[in-house]
Protein backbone atom coordinates (compact mmCIF):
# COMPACT_ATOMS: atom_id res chain seq x y z
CA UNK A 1 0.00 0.00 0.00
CA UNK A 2 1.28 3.19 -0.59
CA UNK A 3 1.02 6.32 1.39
CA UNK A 4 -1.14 9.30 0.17
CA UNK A 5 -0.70 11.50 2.80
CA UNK A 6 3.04 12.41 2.27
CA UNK A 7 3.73 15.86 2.25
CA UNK A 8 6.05 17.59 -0.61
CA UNK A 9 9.44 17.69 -0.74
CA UNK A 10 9.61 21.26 -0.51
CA UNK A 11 7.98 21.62 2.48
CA UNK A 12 10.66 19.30 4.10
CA UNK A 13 13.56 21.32 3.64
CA UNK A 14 11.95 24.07 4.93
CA UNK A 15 15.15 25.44 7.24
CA UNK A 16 14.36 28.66 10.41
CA UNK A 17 16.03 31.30 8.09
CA UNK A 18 12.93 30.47 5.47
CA UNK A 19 10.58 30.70 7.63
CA UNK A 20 8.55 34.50 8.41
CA UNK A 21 10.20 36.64 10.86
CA UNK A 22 7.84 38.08 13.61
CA UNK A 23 7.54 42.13 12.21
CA UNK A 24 9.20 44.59 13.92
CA UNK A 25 6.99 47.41 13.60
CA UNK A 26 2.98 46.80 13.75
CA UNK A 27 0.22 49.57 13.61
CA UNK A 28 -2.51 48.84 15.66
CA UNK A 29 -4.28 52.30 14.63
CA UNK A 30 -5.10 54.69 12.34
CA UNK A 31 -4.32 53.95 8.41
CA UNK A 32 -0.75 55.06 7.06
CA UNK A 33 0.43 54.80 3.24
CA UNK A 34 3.63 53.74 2.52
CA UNK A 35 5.10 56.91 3.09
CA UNK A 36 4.69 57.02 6.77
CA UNK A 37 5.13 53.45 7.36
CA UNK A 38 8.31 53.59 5.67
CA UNK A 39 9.37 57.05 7.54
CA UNK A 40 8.67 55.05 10.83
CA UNK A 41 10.79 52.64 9.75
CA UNK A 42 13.81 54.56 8.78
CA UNK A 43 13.14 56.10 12.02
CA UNK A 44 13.41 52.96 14.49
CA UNK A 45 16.14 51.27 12.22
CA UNK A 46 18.11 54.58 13.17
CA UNK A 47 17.67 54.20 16.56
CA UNK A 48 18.39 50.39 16.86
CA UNK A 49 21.36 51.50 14.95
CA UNK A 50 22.60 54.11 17.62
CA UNK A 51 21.58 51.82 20.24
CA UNK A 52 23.93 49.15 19.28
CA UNK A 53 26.64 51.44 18.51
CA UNK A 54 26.27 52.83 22.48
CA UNK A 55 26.62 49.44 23.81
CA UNK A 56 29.62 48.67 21.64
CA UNK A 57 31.60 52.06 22.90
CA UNK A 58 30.29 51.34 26.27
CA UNK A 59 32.09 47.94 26.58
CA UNK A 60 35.46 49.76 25.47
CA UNK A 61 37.78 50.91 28.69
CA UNK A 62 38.65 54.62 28.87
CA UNK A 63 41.95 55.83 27.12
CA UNK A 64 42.88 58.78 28.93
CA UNK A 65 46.02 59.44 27.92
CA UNK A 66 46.42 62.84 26.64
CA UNK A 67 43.44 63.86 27.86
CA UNK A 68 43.28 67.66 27.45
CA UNK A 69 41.44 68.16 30.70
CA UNK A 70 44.71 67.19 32.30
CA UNK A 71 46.30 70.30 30.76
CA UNK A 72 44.12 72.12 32.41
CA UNK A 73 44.23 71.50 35.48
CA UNK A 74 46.09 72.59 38.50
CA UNK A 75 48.96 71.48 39.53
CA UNK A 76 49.24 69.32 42.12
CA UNK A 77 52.00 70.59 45.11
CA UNK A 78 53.32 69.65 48.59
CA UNK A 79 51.42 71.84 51.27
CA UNK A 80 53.04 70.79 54.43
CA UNK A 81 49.67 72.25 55.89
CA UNK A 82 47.07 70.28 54.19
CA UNK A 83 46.88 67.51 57.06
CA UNK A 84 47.79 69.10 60.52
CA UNK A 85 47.34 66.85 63.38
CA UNK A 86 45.61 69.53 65.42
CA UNK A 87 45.54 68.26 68.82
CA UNK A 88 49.11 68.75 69.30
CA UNK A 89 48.35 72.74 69.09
């Protein structure tokens, strides 16, 4: 007997990178044209964009050599008076 019910062969090599991905951007309300849909895409594809690029610089460690703030700031000198012990007075 042979089996009817066997399902085609393209439907077996189906792989998870065929398959739909869940949208990113769904509008519950209202009715936008292409336009705006598009606009709101650009928009959030930005801001993943800058997002990512935050937490890549914010996994780098601080380089502060050269920093010009150093420059700028006072020196620092011996004051023999900065830490008097003052119950000997």
């Amino acid at each position: 007997m042979s089996d009817t019910t066997t399902a085609p062969a393209d439907a077996a090599e189906t792989t998870d990178a065929e398959k739909p991905a869940k949208p990113v951007l769904q509008i519950v309300n209202g009715n936008p044209d292409d336009t705006e849909t598009a606009a709101l895409t650009v928009i959030f594809a930005g801001l993943t964009a800058q997002a990512a690029a935050e937490a890549e610089n914010a996994e780098r460690t601080r380089n502060l050599w050269g920093n010009l703030e150093e420059r700028l700031r006072r020196p620092v000198t011996h004051n023999p008076t900065a830490f008097q012990n003052v119950s000997f007075y």
